[in-house]
PDB file of N, CA and C in Angstrom:
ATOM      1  N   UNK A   1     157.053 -86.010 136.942  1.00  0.00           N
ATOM      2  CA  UNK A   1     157.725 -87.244 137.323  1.00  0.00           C
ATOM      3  C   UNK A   1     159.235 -87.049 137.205  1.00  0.00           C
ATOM      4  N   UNK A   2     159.793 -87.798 138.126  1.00  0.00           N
ATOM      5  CA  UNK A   2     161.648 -87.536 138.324  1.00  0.00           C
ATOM      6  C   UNK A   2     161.864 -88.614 137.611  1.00  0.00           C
ATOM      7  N   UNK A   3     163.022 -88.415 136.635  1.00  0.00           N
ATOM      8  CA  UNK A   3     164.159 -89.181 136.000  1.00  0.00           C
ATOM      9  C   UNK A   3     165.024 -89.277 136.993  1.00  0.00           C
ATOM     10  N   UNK A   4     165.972 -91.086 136.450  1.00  0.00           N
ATOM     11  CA  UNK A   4     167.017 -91.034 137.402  1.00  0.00           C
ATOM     12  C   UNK A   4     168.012 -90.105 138.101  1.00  0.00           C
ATOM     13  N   UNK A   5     168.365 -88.964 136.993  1.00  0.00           N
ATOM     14  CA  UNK A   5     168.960 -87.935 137.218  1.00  0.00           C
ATOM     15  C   UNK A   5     168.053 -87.198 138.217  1.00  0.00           C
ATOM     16  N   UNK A   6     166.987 -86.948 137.813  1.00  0.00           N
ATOM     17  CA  UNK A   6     166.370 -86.128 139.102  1.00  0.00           C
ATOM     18  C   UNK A   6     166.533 -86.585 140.680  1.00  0.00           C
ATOM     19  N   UNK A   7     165.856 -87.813 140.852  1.00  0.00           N
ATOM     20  CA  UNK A   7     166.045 -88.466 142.039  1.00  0.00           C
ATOM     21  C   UNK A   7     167.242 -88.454 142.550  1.00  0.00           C
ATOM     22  N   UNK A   8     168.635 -88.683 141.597  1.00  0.00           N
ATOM     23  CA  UNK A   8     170.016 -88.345 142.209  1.00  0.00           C
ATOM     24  C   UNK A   8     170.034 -86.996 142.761  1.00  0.00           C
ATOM     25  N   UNK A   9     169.555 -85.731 142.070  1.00  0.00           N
ATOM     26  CA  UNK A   9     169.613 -84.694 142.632  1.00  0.00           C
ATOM     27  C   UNK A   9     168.809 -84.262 143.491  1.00  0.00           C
ATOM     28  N   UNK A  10     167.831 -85.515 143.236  1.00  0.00           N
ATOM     29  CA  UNK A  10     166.945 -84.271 144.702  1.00  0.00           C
ATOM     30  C   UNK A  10     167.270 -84.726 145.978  1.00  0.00           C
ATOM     31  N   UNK A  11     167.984 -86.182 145.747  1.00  0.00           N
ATOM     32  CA  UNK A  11     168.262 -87.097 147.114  1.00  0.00           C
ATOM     33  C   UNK A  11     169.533 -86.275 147.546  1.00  0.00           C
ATOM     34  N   UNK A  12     170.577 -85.849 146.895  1.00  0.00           N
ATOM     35  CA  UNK A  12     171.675 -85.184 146.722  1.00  0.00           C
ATOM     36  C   UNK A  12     171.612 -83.591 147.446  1.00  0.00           C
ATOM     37  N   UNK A  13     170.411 -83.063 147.202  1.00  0.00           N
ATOM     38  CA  UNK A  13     170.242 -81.774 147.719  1.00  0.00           C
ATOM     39  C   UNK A  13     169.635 -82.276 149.143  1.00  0.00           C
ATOM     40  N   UNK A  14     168.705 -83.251 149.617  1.00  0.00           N
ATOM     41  CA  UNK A  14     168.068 -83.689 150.720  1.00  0.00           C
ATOM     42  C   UNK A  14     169.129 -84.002 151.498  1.00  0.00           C
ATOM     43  N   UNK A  15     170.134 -84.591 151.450  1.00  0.00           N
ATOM     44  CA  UNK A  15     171.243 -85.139 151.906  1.00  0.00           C
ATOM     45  C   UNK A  15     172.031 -83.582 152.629  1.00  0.00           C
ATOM     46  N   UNK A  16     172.652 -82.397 151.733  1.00  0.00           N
ATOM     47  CA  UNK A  16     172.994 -81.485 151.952  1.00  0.00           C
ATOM     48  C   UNK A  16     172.087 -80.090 152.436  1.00  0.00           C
ATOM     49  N   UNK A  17     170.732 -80.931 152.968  1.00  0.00           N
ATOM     50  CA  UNK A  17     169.491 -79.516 153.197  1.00  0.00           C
ATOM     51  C   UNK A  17     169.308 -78.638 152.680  1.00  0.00           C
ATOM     52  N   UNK A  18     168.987 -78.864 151.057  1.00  0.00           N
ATOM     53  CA  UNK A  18     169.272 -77.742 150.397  1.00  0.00           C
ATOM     54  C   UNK A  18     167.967 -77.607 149.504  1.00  0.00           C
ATOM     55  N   UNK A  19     167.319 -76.697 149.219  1.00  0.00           N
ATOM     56  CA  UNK A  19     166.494 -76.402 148.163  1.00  0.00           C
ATOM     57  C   UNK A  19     166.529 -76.870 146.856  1.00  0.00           C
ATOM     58  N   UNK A  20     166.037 -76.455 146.374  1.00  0.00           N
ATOM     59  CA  UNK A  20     166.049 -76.617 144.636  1.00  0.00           C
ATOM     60  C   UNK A  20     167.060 -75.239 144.072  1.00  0.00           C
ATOM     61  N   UNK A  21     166.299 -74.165 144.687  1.00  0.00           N
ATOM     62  CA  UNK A  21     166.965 -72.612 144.553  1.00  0.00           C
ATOM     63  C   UNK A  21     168.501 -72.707 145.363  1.00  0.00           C
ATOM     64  N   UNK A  22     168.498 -73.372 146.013  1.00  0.00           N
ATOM     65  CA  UNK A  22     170.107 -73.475 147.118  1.00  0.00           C
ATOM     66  C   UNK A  22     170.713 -74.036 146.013  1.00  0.00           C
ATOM     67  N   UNK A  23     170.356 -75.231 145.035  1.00  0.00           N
ATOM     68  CA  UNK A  23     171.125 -76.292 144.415  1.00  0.00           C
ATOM     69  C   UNK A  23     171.445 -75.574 143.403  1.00  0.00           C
ATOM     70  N   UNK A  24     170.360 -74.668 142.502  1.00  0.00           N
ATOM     71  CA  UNK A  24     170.945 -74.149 141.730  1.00  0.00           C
ATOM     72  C   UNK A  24     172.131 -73.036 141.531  1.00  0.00           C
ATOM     73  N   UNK A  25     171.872 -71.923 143.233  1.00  0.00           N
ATOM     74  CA  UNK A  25     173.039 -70.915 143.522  1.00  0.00           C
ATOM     75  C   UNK A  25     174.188 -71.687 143.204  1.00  0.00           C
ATOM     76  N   UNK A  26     174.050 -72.764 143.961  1.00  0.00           N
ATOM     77  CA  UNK A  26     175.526 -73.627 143.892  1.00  0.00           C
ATOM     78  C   UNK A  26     176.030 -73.954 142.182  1.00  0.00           C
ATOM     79  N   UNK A  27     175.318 -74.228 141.646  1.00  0.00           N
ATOM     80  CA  UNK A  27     175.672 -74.777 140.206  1.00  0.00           C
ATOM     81  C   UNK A  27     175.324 -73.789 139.700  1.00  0.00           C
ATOM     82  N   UNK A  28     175.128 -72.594 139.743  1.00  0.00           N
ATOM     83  CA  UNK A  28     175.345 -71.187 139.683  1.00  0.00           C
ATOM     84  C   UNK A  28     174.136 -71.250 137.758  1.00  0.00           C
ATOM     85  N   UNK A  29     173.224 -71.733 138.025  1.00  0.00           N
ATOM     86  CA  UNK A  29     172.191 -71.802 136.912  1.00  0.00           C
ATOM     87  C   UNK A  29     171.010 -71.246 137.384  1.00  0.00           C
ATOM     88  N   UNK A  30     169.339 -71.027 137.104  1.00  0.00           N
ATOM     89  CA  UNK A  30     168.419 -70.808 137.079  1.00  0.00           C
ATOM     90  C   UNK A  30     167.828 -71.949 137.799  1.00  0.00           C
ATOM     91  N   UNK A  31     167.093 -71.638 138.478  1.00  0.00           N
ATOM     92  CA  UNK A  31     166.197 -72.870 139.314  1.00  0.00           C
ATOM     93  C   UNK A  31     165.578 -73.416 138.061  1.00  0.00           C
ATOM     94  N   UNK A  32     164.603 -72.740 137.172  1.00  0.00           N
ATOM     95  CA  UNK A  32     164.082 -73.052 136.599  1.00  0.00           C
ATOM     96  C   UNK A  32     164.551 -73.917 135.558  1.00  0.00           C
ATOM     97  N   UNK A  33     165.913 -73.677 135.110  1.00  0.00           N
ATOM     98  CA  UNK A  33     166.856 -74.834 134.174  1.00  0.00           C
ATOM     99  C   UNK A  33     166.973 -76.027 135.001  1.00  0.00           C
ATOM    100  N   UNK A  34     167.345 -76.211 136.709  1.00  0.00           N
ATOM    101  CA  UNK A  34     167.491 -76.997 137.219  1.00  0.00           C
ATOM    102  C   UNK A  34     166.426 -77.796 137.503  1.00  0.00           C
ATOM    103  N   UNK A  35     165.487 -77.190 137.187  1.00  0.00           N
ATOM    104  CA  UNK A  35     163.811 -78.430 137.529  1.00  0.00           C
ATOM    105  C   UNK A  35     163.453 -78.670 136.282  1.00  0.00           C
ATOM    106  N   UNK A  36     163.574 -78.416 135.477  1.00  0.00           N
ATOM    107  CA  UNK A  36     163.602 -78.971 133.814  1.00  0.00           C
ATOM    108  C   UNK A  36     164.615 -79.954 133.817  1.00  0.00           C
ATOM    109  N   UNK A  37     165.717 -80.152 134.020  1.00  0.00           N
ATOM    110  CA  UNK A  37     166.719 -81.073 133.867  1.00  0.00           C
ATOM    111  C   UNK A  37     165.818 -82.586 134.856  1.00  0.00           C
ATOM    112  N   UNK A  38     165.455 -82.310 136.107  1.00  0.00           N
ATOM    113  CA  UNK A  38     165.607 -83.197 136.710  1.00  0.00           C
ATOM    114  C   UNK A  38     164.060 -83.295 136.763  1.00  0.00           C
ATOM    115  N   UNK A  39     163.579 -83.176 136.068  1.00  0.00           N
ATOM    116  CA  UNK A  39     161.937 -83.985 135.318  1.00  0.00           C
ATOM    117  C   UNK A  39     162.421 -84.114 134.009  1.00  0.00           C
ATOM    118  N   UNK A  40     162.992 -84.224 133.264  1.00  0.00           N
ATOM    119  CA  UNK A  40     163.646 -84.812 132.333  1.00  0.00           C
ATOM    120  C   UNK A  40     162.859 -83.793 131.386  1.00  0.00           C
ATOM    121  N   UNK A  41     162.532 -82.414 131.081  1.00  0.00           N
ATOM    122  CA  UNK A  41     161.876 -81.394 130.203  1.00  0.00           C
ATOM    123  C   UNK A  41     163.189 -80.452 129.486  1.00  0.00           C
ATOM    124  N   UNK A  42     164.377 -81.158 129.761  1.00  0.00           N
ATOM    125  CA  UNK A  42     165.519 -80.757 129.424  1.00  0.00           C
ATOM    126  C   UNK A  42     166.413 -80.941 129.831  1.00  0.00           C
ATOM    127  N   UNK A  43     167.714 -81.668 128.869  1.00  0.00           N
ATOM    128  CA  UNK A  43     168.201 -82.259 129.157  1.00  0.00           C
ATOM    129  C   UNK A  43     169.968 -81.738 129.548  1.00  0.00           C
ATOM    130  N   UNK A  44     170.259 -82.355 130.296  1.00  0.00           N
ATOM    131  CA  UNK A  44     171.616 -81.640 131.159  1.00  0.00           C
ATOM    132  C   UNK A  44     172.550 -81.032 130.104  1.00  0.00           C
ATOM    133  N   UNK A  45     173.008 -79.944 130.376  1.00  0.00           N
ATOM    134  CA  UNK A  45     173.900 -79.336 129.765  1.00  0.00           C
ATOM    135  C   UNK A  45     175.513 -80.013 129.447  1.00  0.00           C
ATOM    136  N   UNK A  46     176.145 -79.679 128.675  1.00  0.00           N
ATOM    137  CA  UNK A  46     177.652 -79.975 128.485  1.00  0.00           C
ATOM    138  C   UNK A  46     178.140 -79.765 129.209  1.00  0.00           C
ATOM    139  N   UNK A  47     179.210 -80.772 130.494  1.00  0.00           N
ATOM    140  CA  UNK A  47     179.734 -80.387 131.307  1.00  0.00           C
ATOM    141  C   UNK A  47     178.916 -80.552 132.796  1.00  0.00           C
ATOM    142  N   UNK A  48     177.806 -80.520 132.857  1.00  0.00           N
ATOM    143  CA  UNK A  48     176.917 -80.886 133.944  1.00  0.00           C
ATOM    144  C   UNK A  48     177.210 -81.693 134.986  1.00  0.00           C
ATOM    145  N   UNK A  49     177.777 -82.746 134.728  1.00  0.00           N
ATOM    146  CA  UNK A  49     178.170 -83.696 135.757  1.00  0.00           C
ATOM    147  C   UNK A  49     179.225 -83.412 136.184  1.00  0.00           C
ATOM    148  N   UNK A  50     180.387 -82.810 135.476  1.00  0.00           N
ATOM    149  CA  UNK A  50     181.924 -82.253 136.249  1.00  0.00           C
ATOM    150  C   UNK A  50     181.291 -80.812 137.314  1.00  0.00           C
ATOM    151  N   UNK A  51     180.528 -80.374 136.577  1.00  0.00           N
ATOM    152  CA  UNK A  51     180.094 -78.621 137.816  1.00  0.00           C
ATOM    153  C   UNK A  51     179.239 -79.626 138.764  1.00  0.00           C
ATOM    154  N   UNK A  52     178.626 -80.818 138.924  1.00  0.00           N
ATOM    155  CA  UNK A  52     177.988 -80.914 140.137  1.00  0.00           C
ATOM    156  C   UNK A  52     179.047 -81.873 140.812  1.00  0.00           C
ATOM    157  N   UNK A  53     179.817 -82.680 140.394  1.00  0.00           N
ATOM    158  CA  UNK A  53     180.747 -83.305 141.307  1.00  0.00           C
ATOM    159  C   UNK A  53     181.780 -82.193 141.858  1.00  0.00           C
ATOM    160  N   UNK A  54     182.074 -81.190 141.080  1.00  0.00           N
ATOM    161  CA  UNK A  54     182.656 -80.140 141.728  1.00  0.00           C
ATOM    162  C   UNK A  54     182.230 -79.715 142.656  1.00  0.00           C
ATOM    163  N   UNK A  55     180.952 -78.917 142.697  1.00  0.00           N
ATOM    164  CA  UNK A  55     179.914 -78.554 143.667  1.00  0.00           C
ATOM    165  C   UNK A  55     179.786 -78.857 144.886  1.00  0.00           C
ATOM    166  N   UNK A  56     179.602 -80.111 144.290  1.00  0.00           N
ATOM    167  CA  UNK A  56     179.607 -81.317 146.183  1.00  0.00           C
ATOM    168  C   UNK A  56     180.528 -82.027 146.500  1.00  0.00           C
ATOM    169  N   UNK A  57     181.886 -82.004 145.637  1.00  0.00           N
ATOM    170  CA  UNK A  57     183.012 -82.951 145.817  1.00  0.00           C
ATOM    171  C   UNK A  57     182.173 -84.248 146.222  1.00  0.00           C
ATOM    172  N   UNK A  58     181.944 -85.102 145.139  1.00  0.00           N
ATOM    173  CA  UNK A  58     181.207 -86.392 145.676  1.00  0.00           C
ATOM    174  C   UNK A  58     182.206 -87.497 145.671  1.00  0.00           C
ATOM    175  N   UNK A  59     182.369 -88.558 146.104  1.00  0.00           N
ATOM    176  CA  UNK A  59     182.864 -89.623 146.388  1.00  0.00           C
ATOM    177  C   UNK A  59     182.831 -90.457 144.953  1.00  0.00           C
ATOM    178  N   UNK A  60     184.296 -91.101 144.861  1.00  0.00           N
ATOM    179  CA  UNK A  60     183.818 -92.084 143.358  1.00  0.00           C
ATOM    180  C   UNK A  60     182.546 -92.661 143.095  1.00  0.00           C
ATOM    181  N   UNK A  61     182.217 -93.505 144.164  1.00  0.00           N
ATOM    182  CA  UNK A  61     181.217 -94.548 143.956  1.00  0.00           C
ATOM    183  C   UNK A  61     179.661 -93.349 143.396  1.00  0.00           C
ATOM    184  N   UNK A  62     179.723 -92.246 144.128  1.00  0.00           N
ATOM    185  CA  UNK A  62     178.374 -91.485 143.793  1.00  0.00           C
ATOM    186  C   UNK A  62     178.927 -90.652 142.611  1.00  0.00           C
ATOM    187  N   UNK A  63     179.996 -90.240 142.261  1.00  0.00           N
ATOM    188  CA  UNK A  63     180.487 -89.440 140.498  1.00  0.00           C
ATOM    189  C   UNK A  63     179.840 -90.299 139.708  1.00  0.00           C
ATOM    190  N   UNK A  64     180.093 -91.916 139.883  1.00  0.00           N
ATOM    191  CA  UNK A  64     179.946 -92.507 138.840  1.00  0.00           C
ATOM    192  C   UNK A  64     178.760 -92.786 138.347  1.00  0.00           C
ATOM    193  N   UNK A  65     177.638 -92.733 139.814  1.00  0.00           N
ATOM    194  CA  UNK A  65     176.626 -93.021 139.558  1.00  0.00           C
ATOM    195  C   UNK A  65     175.512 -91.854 138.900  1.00  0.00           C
ATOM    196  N   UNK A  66     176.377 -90.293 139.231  1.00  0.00           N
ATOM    197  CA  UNK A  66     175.973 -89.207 138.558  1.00  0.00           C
ATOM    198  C   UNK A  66     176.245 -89.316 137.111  1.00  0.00           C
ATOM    199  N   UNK A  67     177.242 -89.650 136.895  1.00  0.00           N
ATOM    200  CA  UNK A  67     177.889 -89.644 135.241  1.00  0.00           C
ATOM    201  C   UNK A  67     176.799 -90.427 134.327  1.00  0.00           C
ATOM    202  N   UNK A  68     176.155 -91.861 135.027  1.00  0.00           N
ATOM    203  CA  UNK A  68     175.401 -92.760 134.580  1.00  0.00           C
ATOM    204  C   UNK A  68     174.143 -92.025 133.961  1.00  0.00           C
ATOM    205  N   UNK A  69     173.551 -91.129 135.270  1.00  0.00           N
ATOM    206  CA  UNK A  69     172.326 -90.977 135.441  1.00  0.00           C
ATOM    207  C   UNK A  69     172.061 -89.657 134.054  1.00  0.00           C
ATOM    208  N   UNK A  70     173.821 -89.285 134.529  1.00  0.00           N
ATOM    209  CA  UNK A  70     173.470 -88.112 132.926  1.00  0.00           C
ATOM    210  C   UNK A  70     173.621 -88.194 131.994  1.00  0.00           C
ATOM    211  N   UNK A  71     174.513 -89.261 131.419  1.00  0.00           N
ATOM    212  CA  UNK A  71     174.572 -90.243 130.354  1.00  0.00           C
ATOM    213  C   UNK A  71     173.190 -90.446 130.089  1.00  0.00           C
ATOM    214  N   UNK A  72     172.424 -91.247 130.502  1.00  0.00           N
ATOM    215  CA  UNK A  72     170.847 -91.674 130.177  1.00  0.00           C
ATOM    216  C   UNK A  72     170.194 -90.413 129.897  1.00  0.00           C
ATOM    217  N   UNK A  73     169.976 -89.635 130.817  1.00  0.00           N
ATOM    218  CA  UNK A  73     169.380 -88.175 130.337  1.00  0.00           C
ATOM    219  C   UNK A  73     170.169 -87.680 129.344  1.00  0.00           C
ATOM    220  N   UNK A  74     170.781 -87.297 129.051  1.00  0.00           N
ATOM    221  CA  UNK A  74     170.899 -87.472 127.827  1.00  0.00           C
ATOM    222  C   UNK A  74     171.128 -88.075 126.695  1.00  0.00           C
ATOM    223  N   UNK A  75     170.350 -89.060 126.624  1.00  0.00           N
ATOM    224  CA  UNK A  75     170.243 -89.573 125.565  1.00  0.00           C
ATOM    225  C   UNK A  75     171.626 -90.764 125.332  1.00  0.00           C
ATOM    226  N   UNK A  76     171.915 -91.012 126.322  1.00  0.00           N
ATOM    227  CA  UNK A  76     172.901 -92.479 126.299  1.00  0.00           C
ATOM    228  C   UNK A  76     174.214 -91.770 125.351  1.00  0.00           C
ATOM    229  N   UNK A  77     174.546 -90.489 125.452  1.00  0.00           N
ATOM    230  CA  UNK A  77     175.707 -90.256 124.127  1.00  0.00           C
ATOM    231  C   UNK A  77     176.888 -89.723 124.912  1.00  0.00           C
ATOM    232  N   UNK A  78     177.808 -90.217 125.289  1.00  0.00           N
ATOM    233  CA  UNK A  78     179.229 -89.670 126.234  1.00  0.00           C
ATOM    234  C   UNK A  78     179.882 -89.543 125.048  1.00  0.00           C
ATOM    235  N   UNK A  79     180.706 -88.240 125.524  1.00  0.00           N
ATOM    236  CA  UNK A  79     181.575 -87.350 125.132  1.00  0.00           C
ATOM    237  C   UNK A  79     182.777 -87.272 125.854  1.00  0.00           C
ATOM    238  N   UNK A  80     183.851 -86.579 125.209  1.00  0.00           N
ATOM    239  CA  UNK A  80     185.166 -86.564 126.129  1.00  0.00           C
ATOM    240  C   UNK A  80     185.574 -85.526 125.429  1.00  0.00           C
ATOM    241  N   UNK A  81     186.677 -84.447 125.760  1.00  0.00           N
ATOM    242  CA  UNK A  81     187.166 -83.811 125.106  1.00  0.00           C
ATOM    243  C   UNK A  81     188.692 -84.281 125.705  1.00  0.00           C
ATOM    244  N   UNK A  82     189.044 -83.947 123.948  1.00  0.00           N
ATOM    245  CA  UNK A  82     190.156 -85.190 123.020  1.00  0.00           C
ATOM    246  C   UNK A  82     191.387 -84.035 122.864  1.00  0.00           C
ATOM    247  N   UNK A  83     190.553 -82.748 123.024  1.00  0.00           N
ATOM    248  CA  UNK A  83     192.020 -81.556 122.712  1.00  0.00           C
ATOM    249  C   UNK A  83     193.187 -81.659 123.554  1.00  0.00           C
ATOM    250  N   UNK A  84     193.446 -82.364 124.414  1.00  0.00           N
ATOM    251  CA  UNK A  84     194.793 -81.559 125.445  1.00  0.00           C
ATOM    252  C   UNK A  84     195.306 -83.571 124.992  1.00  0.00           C
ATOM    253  N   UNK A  85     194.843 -84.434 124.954  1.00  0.00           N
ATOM    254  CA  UNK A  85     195.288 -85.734 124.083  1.00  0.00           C
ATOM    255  C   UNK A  85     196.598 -86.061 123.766  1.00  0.00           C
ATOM    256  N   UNK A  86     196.851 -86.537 123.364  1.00  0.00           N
ATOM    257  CA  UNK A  86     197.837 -87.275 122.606  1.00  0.00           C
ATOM    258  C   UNK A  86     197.472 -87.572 121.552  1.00  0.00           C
ATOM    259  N   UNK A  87     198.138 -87.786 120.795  1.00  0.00           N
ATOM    260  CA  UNK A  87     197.564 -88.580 119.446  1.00  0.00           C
ATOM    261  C   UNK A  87     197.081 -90.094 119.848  1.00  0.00           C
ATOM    262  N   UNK A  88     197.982 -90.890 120.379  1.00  0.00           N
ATOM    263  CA  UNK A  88     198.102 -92.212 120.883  1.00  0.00           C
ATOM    264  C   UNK A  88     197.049 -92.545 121.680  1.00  0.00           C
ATOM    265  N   UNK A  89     196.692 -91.453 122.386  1.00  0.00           N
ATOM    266  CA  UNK A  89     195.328 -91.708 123.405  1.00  0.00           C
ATOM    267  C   UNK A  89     194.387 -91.190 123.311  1.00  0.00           C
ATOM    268  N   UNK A  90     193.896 -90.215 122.104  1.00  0.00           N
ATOM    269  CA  UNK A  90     192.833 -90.252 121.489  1.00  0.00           C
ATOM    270  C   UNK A  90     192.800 -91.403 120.278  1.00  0.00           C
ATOM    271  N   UNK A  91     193.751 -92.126 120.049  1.00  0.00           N
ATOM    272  CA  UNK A  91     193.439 -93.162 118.890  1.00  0.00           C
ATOM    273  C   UNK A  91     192.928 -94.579 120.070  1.00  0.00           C
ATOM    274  N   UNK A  92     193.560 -94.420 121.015  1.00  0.00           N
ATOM    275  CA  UNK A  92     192.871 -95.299 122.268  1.00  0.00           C
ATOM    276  C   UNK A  92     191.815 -95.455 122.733  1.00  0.00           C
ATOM    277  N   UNK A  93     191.217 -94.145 123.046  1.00  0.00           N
ATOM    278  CA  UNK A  93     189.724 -93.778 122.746  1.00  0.00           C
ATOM    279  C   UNK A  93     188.646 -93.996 122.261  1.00  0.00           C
ATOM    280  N   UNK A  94     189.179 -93.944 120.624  1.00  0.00           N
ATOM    281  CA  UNK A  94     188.547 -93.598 119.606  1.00  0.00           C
ATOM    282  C   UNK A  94     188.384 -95.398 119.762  1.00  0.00           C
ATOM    283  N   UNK A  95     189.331 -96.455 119.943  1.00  0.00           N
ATOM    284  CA  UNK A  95     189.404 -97.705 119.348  1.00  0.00           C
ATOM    285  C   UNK A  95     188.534 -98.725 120.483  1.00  0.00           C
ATOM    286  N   UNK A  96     188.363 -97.756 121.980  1.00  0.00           N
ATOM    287  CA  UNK A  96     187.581 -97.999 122.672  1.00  0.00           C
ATOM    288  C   UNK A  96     186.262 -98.037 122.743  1.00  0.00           C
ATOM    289  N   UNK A  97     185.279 -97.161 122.193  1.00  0.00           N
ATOM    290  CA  UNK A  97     184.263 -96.596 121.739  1.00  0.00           C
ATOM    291  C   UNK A  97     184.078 -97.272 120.729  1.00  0.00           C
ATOM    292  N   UNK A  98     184.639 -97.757 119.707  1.00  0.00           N
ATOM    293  CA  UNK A  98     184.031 -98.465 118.509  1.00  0.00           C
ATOM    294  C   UNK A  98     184.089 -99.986 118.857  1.00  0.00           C
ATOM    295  N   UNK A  99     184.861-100.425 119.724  1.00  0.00           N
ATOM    296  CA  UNK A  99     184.736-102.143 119.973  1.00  0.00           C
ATOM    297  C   UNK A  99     184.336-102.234 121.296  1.00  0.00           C
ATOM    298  N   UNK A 100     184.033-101.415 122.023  1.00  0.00           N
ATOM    299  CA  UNK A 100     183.023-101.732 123.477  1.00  0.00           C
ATOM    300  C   UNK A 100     182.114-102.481 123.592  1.00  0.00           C
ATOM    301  N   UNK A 101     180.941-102.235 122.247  1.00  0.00           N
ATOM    302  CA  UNK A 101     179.981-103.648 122.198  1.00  0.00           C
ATOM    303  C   UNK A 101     180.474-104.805 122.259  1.00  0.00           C
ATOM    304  N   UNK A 102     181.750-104.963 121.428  1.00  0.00           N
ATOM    305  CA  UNK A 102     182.206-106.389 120.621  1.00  0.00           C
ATOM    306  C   UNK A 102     182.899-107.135 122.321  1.00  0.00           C
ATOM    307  N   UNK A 103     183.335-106.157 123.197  1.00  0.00           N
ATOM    308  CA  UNK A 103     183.468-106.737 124.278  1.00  0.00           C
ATOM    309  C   UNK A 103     183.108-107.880 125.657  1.00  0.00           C
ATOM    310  N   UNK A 104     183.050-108.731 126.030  1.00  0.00           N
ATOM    311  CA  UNK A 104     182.644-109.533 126.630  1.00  0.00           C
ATOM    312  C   UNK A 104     182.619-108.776 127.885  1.00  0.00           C
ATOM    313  N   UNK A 105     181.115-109.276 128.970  1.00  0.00           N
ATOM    314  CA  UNK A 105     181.180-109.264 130.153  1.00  0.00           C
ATOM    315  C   UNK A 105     183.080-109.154 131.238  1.00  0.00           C
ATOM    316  N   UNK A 106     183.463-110.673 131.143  1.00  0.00           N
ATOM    317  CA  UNK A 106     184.542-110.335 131.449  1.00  0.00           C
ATOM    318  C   UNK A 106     186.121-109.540 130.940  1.00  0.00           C
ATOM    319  N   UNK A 107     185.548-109.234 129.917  1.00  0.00           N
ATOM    320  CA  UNK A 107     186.868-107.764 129.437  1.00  0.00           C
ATOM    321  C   UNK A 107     186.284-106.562 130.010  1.00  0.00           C
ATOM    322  N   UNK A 108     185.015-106.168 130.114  1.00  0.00           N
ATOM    323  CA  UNK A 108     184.561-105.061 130.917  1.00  0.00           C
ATOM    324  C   UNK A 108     184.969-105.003 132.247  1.00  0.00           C
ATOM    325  N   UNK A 109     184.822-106.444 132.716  1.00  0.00           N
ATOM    326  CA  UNK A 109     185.342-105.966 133.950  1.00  0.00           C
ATOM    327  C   UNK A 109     186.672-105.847 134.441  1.00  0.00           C
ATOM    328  N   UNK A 110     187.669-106.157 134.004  1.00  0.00           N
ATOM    329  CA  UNK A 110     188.540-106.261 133.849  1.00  0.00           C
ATOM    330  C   UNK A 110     189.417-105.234 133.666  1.00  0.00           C
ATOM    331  N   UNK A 111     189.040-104.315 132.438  1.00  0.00           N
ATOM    332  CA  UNK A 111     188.878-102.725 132.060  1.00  0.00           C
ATOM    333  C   UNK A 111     188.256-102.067 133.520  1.00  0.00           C
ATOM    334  N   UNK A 112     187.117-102.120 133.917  1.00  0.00           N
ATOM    335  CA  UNK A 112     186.875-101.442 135.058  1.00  0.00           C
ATOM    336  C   UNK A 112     187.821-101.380 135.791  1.00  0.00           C
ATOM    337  N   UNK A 113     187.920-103.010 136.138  1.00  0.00           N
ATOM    338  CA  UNK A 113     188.921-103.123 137.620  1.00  0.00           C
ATOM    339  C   UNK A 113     190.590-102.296 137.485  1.00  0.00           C
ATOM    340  N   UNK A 114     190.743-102.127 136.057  1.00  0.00           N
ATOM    341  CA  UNK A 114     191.809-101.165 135.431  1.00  0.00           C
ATOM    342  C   UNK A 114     191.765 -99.477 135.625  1.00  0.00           C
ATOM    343  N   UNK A 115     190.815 -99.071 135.766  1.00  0.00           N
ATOM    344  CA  UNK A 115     190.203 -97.870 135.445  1.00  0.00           C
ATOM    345  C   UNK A 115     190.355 -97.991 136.624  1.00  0.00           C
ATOM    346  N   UNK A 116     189.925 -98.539 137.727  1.00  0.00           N
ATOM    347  CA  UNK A 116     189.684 -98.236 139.151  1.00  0.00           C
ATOM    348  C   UNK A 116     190.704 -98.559 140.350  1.00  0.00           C
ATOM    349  N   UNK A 117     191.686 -98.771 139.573  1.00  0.00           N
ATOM    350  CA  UNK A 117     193.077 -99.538 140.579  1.00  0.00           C
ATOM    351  C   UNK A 117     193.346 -98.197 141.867  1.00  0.00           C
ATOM    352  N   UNK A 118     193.406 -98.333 142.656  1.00  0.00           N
ATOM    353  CA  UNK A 118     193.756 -97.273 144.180  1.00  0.00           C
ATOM    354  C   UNK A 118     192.702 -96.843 144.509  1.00  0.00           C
ATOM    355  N   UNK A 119     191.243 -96.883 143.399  1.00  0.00           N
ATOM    356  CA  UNK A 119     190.406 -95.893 144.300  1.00  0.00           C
ATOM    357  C   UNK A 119     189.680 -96.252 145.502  1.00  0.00           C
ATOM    358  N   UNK A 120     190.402 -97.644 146.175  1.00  0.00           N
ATOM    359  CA  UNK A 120     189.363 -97.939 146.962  1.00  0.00           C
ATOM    360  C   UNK A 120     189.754 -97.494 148.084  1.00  0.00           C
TER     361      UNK A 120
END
């Protein structure tokens, strides 16, 4: 059975006529890592979602919906790397991530619509 992540990728490779073995040359892994990921028998590697939006140069609206799908596969836990930072904007971060729950519907969106200013 396909996880959301799977179905993104297999619709993703259907879209570009591509195999399972084509998808993986491209993301330059093992077929066999790549059909474990997307039946959910293992879960996406570190970095996974930047090598496949690379891969296919995807459009915001479909990055984001990749980022989602690998977020959940793995286990709902996003990461960022904080090294090249600021102090100021990893303490931004950091202050983001701990009061996100405490946030209301409309401060999320709001924040989005922030996050997303030009990309349309």
């Amino acid at each position: 059975m396909l996880t959301p992540l799977g179905k993104f990728l297999r619709k993703l490779r259907l879209d570009n006529d591509q195999l399972l073995r084509d998808m993986a040359e491209r993301l330059d892994m093992p077929s066999s890592t790549l059909s474990a990921i997307e039946t959910g028998r293992r879960k996406p590697p570190q970095g996974f979602a930047e090598k496949v939006g690379r891969a296919y140069a995807l459009a915001d609206e479909l990055e984001q919906s990749l980022y989602s799908c690998v977020s959940e596969a793995s286990g709902w836990s996003i990461g960022i790397d904080a090294s090249s930072l600021s102090k100021g904007d990893r303490n931004t971060a950091i202050a983001f991530a701990r009061r996100f729950s405490d946030l209301d519907d409309e401060d999320k969106d709001r924040i989005w619509d922030i996050l997303n200013k030009g990309k349309e």
